[in-house]
PDB file of N, CA and C in Angstrom:
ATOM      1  N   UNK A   1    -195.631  51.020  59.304  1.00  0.00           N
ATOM      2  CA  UNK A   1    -195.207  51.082  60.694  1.00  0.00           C
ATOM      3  C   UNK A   1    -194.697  49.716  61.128  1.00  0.00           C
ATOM      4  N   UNK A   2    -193.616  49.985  61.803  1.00  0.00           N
ATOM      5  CA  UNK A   2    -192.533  48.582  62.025  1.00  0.00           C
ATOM      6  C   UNK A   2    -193.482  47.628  63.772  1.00  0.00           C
ATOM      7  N   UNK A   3    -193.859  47.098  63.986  1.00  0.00           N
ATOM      8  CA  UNK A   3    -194.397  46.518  64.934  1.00  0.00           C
ATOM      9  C   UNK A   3    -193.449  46.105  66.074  1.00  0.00           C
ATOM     10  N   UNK A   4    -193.925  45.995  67.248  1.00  0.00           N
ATOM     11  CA  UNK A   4    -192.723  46.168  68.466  1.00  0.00           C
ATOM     12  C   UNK A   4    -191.680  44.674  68.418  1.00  0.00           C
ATOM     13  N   UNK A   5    -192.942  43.773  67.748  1.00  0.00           N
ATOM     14  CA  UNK A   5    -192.289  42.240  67.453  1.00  0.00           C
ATOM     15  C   UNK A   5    -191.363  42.180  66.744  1.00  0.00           C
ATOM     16  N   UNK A   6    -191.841  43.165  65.160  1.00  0.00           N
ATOM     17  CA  UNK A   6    -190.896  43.058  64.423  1.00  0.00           C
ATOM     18  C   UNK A   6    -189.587  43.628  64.761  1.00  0.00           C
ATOM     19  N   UNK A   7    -189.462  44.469  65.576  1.00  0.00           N
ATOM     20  CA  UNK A   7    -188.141  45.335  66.039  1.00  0.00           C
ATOM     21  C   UNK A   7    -187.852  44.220  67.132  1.00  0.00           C
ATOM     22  N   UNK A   8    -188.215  43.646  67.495  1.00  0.00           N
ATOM     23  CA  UNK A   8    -186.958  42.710  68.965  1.00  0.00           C
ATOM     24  C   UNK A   8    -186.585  41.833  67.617  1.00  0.00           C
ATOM     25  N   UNK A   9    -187.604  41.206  66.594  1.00  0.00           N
ATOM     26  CA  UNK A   9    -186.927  39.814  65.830  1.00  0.00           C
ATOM     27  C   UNK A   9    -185.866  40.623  64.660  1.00  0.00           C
ATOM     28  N   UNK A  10    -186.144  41.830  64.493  1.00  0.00           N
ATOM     29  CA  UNK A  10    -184.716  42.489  63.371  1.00  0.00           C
ATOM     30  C   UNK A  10    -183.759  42.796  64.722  1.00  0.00           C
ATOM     31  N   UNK A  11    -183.476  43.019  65.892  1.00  0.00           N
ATOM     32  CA  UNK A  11    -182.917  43.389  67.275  1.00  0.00           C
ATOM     33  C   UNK A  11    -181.865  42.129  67.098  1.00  0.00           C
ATOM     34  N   UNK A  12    -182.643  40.702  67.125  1.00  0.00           N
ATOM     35  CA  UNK A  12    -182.258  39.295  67.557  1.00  0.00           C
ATOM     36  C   UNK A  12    -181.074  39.220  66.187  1.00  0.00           C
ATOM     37  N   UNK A  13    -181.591  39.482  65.529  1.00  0.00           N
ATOM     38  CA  UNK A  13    -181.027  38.986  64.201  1.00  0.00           C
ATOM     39  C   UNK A  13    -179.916  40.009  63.662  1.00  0.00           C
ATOM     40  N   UNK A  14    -179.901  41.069  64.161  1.00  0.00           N
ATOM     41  CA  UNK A  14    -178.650  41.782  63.795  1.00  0.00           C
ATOM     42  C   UNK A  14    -177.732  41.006  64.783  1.00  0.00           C
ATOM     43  N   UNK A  15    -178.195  41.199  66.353  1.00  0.00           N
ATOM     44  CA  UNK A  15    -177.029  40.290  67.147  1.00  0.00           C
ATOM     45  C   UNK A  15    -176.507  39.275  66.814  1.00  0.00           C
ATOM     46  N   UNK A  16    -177.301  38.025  66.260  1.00  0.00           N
ATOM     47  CA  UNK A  16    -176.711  37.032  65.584  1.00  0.00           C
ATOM     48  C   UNK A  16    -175.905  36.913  64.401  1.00  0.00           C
ATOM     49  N   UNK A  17    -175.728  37.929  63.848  1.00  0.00           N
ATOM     50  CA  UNK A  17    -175.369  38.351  62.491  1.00  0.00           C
ATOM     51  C   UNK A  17    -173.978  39.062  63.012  1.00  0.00           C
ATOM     52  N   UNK A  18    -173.976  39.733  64.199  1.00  0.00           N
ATOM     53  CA  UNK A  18    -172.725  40.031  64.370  1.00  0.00           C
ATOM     54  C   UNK A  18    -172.385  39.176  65.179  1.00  0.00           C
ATOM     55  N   UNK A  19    -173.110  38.161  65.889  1.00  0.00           N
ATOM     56  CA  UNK A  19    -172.040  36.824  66.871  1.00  0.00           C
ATOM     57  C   UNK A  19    -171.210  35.729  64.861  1.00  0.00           C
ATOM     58  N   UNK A  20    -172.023  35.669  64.506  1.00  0.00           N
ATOM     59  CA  UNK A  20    -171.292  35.083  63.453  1.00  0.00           C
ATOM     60  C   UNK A  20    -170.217  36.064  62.431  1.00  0.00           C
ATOM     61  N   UNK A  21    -170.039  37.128  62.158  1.00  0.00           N
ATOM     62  CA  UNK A  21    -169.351  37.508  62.191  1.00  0.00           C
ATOM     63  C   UNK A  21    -167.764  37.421  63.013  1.00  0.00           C
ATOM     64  N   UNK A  22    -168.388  37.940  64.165  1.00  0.00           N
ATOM     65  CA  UNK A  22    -167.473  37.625  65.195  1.00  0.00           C
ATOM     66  C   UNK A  22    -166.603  36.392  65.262  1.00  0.00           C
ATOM     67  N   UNK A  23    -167.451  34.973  65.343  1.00  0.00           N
ATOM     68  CA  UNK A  23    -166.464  33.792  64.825  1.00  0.00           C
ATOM     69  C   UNK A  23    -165.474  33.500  63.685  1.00  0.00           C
ATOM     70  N   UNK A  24    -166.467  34.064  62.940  1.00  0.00           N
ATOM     71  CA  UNK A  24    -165.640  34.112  61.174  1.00  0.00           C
ATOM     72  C   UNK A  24    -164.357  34.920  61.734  1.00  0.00           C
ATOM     73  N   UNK A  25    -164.574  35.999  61.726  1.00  0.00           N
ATOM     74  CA  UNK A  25    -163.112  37.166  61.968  1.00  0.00           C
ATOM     75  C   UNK A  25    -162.044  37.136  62.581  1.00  0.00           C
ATOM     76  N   UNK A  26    -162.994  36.192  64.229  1.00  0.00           N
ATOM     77  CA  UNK A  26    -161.904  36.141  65.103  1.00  0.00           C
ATOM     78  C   UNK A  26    -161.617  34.512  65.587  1.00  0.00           C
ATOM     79  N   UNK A  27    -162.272  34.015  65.645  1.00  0.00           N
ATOM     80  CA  UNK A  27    -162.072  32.713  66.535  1.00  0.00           C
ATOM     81  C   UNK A  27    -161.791  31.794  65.479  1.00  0.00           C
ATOM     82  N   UNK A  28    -162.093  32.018  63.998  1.00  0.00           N
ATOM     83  CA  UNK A  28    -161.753  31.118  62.882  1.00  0.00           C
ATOM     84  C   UNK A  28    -160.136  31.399  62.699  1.00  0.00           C
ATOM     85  N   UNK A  29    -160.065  32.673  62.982  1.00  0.00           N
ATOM     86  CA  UNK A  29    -158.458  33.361  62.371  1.00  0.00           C
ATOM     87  C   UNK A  29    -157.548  32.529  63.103  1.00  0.00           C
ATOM     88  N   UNK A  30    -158.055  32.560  64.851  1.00  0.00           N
ATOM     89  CA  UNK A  30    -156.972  32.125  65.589  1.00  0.00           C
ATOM     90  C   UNK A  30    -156.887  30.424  65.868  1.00  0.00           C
ATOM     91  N   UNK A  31    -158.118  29.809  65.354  1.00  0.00           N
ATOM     92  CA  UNK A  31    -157.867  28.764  65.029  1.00  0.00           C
ATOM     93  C   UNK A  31    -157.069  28.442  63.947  1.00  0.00           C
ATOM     94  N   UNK A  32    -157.170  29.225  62.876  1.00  0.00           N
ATOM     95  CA  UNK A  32    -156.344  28.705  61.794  1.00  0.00           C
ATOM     96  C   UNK A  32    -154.799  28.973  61.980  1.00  0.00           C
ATOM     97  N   UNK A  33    -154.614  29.460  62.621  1.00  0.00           N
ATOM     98  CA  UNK A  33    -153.054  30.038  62.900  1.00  0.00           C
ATOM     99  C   UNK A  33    -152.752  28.525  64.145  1.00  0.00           C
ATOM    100  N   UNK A  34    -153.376  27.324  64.469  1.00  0.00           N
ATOM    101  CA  UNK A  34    -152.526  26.523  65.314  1.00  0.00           C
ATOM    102  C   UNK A  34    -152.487  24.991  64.222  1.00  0.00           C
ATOM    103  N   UNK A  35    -152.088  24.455  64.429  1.00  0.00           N
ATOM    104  CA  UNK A  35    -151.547  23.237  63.369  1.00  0.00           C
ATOM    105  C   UNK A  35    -152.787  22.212  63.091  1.00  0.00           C
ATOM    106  N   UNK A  36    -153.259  22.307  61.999  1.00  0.00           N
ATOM    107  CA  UNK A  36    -154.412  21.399  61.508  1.00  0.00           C
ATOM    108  C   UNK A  36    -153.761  20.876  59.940  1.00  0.00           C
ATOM    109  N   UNK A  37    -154.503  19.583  60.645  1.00  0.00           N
ATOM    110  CA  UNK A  37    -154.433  18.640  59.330  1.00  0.00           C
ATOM    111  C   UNK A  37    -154.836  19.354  58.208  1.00  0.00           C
ATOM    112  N   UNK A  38    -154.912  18.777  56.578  1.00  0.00           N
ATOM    113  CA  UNK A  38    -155.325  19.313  55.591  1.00  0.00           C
ATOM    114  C   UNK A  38    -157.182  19.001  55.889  1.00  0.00           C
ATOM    115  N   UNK A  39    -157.340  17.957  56.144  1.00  0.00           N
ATOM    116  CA  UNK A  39    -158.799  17.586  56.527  1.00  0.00           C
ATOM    117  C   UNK A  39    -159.034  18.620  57.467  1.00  0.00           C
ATOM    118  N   UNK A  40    -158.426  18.785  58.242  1.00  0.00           N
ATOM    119  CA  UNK A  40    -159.334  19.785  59.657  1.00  0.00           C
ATOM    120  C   UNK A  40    -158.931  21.102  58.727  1.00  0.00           C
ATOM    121  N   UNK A  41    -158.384  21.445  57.791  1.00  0.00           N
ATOM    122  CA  UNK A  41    -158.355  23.192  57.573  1.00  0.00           C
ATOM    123  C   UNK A  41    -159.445  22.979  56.024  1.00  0.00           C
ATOM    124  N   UNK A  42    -159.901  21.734  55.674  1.00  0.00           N
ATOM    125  CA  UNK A  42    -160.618  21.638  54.605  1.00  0.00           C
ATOM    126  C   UNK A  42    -162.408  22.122  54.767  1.00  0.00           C
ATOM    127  N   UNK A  43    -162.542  21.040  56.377  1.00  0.00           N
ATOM    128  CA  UNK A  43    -163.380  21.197  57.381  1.00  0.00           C
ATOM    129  C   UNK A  43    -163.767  22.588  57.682  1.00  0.00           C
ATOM    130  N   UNK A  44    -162.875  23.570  58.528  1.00  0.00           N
ATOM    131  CA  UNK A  44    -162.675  24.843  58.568  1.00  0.00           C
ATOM    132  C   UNK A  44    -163.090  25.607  57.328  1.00  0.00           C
ATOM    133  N   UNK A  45    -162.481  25.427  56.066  1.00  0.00           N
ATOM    134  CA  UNK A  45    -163.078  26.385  55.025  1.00  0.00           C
ATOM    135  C   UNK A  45    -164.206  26.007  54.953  1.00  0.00           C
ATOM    136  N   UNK A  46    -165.082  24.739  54.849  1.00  0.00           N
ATOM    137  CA  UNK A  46    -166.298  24.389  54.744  1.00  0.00           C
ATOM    138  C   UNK A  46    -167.072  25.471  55.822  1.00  0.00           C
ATOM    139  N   UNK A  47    -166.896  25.131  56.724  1.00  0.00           N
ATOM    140  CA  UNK A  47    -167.834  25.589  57.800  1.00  0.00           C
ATOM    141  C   UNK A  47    -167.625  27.348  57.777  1.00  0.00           C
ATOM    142  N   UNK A  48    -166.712  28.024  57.195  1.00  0.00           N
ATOM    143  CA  UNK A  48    -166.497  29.579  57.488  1.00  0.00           C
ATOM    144  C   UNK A  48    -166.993  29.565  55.719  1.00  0.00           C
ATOM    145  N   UNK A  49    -167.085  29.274  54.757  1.00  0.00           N
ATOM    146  CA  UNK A  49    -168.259  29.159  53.913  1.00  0.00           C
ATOM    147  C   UNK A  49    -169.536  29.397  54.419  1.00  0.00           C
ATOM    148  N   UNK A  50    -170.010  28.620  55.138  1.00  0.00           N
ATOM    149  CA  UNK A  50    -171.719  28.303  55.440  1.00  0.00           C
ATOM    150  C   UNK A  50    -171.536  29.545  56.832  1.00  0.00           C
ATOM    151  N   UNK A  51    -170.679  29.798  57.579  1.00  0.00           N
ATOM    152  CA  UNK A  51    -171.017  31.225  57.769  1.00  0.00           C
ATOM    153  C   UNK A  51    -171.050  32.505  56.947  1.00  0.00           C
ATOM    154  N   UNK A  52    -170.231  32.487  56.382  1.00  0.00           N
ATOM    155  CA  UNK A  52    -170.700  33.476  55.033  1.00  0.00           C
ATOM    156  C   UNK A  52    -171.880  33.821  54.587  1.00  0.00           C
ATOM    157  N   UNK A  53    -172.277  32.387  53.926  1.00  0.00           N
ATOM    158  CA  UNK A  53    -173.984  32.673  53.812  1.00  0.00           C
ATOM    159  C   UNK A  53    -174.777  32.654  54.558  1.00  0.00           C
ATOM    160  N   UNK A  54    -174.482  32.491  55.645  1.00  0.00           N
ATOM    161  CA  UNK A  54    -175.667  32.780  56.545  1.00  0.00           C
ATOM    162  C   UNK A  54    -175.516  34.027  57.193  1.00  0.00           C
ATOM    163  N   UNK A  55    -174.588  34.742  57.152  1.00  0.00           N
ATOM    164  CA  UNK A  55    -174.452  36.408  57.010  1.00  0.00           C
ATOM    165  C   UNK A  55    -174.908  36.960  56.519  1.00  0.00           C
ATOM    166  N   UNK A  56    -174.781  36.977  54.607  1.00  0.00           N
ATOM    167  CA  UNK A  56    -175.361  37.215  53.770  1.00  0.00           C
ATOM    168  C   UNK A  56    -176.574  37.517  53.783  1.00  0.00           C
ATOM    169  N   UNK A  57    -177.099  36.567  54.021  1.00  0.00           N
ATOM    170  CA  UNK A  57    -178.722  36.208  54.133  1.00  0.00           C
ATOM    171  C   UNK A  57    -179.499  36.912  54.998  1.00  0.00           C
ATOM    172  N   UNK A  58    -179.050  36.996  56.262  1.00  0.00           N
ATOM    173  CA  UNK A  58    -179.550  37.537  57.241  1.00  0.00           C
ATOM    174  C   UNK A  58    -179.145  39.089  56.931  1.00  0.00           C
ATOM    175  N   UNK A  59    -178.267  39.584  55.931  1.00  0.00           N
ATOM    176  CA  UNK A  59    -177.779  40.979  55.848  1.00  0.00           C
ATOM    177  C   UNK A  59    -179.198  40.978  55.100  1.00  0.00           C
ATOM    178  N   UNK A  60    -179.341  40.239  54.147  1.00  0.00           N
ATOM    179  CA  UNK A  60    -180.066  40.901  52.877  1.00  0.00           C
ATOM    180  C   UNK A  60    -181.926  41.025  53.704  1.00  0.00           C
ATOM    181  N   UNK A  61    -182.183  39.896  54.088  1.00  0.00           N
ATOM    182  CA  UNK A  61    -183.320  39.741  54.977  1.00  0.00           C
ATOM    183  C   UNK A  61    -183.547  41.105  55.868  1.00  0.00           C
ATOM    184  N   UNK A  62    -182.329  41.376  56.812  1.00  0.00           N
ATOM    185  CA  UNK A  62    -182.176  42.924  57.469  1.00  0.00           C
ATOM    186  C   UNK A  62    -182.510  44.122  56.652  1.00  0.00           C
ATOM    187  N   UNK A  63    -182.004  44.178  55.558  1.00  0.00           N
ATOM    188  CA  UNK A  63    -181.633  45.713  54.646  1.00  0.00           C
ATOM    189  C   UNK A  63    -182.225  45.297  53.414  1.00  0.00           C
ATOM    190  N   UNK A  64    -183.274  44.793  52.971  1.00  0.00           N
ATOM    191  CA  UNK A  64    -184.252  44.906  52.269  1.00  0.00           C
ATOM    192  C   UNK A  64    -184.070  46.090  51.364  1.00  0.00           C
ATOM    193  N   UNK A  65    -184.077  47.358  51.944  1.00  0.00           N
ATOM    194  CA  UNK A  65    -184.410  48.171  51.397  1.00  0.00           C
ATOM    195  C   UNK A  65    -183.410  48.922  50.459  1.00  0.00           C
ATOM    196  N   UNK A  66    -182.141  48.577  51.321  1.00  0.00           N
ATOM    197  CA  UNK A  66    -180.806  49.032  50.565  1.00  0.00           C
ATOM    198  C   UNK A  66    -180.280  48.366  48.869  1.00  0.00           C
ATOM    199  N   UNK A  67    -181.272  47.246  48.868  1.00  0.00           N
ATOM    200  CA  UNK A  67    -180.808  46.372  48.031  1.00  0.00           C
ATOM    201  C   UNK A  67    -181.535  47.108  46.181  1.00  0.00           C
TER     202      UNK A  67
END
């Protein structure tokens, strides 16, 4: 039996999982479409990397069971 705690902290964590999403998809896209240095789009892949895995993670942490 899932506990009421545990359902708001899997609740919290899907939301966050789709706010990072959300950046990756959209706000990274339309940043990358305006004129950046090779450093600032090097920067950019770095950082939409480390959202990746922290998607990941939080997917696999979520869906345990699917795995």
């Amino acid at each position: 039996m899932i506990s009421k705690s545990e359902k708001s902290v899997a609740a919290v964590l899907e939301d966050v999982t789709f706010i990072l999403n959300e950046v990756r998809n959209k706000k990274f896209k339309d940043l990358e479409e305006t004129k950046l240095s090779p450093k600032q789009e090097k920067i950019l892949n770095d950082i939409e990397k480390d959202l990746e895995v922290c998607v990941t993670k939080l997917g696999k942490v979520l869906h345990t069971t699917e795995l």
